[in-house]
PDB file of N, CA and C in Angstrom:
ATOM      1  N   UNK A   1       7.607  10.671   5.800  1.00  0.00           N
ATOM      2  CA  UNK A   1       6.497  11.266   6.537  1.00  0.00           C
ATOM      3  C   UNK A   1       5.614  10.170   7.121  1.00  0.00           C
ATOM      4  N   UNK A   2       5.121  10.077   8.063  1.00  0.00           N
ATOM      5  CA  UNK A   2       4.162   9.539   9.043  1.00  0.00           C
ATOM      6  C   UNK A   2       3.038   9.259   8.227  1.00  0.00           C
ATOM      7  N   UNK A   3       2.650  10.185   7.701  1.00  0.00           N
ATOM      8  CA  UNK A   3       1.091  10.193   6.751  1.00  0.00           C
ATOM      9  C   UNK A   3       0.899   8.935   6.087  1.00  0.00           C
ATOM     10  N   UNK A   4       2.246   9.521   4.912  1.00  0.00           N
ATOM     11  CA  UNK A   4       2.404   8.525   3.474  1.00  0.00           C
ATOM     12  C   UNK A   4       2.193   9.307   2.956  1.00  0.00           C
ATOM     13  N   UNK A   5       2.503  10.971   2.742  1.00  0.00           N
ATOM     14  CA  UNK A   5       2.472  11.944   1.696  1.00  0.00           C
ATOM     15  C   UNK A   5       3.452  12.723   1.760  1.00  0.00           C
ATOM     16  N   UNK A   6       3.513  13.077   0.517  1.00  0.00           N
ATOM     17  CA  UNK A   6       5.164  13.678   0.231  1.00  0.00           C
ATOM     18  C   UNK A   6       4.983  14.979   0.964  1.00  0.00           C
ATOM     19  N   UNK A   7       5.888  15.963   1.299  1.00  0.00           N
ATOM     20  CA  UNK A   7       6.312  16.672   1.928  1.00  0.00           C
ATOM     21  C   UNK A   7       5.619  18.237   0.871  1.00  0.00           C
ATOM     22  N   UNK A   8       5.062  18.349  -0.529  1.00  0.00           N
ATOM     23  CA  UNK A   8       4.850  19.016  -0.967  1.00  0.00           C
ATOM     24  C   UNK A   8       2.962  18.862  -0.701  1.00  0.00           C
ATOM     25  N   UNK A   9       3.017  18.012  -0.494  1.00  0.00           N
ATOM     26  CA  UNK A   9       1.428  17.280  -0.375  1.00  0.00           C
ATOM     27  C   UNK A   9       0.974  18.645   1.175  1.00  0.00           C
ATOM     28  N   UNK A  10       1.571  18.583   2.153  1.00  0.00           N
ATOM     29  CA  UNK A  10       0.906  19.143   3.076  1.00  0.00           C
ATOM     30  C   UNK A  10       1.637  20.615   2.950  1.00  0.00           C
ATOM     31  N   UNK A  11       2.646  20.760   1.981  1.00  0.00           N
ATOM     32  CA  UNK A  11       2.686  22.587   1.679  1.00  0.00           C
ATOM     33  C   UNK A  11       1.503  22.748   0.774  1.00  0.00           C
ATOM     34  N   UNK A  12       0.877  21.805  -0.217  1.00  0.00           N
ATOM     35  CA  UNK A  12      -0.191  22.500  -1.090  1.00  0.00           C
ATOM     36  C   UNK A  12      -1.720  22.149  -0.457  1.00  0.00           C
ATOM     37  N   UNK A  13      -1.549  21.376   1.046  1.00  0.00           N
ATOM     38  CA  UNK A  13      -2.751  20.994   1.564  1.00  0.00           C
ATOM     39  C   UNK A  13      -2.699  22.700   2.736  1.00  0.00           C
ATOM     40  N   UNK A  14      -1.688  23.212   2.872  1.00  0.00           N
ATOM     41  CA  UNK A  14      -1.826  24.500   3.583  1.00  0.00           C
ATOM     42  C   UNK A  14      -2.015  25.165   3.164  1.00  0.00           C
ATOM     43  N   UNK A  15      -1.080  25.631   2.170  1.00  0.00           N
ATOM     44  CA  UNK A  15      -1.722  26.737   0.969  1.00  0.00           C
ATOM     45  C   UNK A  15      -3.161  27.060   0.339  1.00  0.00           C
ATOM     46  N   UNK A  16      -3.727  25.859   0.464  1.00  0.00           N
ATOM     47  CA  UNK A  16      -5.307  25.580  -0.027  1.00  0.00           C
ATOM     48  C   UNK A  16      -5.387  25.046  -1.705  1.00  0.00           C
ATOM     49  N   UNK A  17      -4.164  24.581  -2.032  1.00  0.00           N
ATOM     50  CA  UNK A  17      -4.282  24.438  -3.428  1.00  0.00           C
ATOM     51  C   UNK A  17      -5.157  23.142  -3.940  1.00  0.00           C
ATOM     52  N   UNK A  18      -5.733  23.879  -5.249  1.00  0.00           N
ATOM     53  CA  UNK A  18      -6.901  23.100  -6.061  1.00  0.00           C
ATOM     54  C   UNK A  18      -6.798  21.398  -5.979  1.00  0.00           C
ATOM     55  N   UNK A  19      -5.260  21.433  -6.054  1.00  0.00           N
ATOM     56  CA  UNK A  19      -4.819  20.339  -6.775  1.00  0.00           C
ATOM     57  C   UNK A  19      -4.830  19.048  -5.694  1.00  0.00           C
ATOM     58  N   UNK A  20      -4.765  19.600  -4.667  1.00  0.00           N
ATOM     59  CA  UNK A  20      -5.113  18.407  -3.929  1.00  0.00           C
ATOM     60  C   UNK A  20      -6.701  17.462  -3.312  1.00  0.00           C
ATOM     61  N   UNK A  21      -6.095  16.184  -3.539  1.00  0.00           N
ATOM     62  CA  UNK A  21      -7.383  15.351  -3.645  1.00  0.00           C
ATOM     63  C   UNK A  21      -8.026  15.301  -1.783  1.00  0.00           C
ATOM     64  N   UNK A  22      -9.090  15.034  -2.165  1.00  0.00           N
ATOM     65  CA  UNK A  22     -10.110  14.833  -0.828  1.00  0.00           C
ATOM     66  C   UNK A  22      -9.484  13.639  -0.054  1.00  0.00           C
ATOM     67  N   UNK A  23      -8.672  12.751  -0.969  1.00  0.00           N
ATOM     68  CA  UNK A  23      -8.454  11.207  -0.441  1.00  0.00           C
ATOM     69  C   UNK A  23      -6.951  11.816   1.030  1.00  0.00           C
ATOM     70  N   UNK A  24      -6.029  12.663  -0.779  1.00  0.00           N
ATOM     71  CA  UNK A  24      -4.780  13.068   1.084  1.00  0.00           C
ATOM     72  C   UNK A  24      -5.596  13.991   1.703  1.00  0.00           C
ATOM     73  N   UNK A  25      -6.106  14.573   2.263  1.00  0.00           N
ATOM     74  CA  UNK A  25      -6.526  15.929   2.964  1.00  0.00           C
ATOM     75  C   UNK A  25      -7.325  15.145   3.905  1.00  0.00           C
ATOM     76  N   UNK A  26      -7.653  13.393   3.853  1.00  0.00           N
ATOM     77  CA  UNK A  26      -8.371  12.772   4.697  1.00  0.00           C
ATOM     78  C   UNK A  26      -7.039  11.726   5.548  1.00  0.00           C
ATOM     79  N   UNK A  27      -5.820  11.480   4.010  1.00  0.00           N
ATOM     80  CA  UNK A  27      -4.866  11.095   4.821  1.00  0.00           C
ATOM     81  C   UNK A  27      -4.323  11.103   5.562  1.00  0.00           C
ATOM     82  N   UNK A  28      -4.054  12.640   5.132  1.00  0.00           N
ATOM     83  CA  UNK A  28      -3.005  13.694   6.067  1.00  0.00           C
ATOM     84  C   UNK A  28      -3.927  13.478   7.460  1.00  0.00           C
ATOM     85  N   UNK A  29      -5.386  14.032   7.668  1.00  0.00           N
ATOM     86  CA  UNK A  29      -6.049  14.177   8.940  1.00  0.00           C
ATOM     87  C   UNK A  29      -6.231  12.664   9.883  1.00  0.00           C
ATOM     88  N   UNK A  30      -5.808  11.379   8.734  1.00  0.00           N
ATOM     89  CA  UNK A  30      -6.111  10.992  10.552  1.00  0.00           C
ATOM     90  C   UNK A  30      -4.603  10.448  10.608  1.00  0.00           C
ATOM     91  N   UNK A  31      -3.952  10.531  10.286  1.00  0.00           N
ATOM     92  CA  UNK A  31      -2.775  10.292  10.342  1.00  0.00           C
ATOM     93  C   UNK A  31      -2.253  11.589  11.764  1.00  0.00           C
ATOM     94  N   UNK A  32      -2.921  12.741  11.859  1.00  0.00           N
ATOM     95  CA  UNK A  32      -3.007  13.863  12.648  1.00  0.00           C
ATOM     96  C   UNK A  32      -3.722  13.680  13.822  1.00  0.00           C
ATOM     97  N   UNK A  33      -4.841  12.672  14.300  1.00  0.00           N
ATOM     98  CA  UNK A  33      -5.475  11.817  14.505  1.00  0.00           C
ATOM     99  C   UNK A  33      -6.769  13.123  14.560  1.00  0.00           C
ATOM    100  N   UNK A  34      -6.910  13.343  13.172  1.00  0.00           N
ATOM    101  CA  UNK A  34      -8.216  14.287  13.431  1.00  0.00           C
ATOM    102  C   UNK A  34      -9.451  13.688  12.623  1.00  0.00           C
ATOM    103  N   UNK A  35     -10.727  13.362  12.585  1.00  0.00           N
ATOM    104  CA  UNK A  35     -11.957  12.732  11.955  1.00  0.00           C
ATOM    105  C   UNK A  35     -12.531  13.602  11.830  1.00  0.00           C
ATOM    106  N   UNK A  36     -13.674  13.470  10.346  1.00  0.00           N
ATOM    107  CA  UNK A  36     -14.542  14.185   9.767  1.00  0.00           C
ATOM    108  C   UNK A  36     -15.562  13.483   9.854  1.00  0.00           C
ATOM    109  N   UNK A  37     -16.917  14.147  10.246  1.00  0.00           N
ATOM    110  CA  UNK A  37     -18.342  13.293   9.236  1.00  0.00           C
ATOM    111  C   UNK A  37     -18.975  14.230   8.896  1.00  0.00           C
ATOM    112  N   UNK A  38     -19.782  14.102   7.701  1.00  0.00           N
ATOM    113  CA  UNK A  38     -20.562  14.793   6.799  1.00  0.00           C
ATOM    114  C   UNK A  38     -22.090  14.532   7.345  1.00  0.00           C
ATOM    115  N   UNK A  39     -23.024  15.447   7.460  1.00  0.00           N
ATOM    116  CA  UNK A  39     -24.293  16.109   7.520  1.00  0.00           C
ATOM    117  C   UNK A  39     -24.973  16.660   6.491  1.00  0.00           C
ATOM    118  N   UNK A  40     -25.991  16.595   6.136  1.00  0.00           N
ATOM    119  CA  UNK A  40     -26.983  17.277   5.363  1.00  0.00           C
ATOM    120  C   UNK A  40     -26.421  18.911   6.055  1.00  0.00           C
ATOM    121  N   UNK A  41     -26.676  19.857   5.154  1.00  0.00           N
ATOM    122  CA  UNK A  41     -27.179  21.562   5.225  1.00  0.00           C
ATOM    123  C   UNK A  41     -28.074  21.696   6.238  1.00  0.00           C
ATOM    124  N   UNK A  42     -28.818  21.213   5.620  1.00  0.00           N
ATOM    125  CA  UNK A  42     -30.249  21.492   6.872  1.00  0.00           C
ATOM    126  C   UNK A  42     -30.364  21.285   8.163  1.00  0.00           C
ATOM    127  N   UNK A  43     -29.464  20.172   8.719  1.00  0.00           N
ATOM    128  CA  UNK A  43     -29.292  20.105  10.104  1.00  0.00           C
ATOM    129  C   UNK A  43     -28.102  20.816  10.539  1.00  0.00           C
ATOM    130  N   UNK A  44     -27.151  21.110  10.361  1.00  0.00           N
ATOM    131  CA  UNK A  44     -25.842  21.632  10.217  1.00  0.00           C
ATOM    132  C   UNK A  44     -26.348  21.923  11.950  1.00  0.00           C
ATOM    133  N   UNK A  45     -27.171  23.696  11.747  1.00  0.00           N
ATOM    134  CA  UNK A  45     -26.988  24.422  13.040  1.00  0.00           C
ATOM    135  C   UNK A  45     -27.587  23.684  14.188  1.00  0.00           C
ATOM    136  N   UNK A  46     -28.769  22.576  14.028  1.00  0.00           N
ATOM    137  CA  UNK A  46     -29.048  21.830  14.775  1.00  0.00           C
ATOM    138  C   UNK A  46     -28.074  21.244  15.278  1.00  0.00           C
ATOM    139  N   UNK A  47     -27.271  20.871  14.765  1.00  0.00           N
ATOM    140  CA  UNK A  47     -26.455  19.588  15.017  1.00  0.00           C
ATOM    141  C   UNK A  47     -24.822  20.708  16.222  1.00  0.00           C
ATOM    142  N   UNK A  48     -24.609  21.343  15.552  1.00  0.00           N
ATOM    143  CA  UNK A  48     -23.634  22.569  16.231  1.00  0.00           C
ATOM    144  C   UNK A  48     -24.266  23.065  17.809  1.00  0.00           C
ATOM    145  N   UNK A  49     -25.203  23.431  17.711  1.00  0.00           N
ATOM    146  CA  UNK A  49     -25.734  23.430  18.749  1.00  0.00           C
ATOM    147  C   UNK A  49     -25.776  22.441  20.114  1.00  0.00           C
ATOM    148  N   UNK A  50     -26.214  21.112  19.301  1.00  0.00           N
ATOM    149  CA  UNK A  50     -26.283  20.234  20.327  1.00  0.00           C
ATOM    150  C   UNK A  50     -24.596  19.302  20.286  1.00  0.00           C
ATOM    151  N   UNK A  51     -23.573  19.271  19.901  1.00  0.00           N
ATOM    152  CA  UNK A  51     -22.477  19.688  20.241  1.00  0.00           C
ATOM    153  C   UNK A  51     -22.185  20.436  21.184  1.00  0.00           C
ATOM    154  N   UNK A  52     -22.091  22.022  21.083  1.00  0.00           N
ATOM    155  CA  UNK A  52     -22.037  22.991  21.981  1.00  0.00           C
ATOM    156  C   UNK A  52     -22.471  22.646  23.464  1.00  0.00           C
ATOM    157  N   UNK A  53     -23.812  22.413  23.062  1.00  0.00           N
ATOM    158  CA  UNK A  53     -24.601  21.797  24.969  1.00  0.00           C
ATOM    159  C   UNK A  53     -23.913  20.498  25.388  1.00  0.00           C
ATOM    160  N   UNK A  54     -23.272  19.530  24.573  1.00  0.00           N
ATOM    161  CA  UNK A  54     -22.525  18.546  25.020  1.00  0.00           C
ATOM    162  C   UNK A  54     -21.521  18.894  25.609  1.00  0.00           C
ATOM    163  N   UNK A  55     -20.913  19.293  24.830  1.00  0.00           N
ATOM    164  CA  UNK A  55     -19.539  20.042  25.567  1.00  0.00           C
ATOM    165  C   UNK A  55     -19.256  21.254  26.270  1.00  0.00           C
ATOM    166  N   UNK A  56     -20.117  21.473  26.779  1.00  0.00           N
ATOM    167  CA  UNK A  56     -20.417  22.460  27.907  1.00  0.00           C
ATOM    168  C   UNK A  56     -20.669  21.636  28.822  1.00  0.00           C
ATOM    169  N   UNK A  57     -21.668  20.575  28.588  1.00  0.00           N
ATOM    170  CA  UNK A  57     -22.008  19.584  30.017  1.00  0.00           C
ATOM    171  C   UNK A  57     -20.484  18.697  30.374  1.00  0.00           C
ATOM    172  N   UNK A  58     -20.371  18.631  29.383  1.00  0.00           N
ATOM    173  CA  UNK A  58     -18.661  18.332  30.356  1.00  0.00           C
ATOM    174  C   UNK A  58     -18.022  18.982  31.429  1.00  0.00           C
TER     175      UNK A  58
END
């Protein structure tokens, strides 16, 4: 696999199972070439919002 995770790794990263760690589920994603960043709660809808108006002004 491309990743570096076994082939059961992204059947139990689909399934939603417990057992998998935060570390593959970050592997698997940029290996997918997909990125995460983390926010406080409190800004969340702020922050969605001004997203939204970004990418609309595109």
């Amino acid at each position: 696999m491309l990743s570096g995770v076994a082939l059961q790794t992204f059947v139990d990263i689909e399934a939603g199972s417990a057992g998998v760690g935060i570390g593959k589920v970050l592997q698997v994603a940029n290996a997918l070439g997909v990125s995460f960043f983390v926010i406080p709660a409190a800004k969340r809808d702020r922050l969605r919002q001004q997203i939204a108006i970004a990418i609309d002004a595109e």
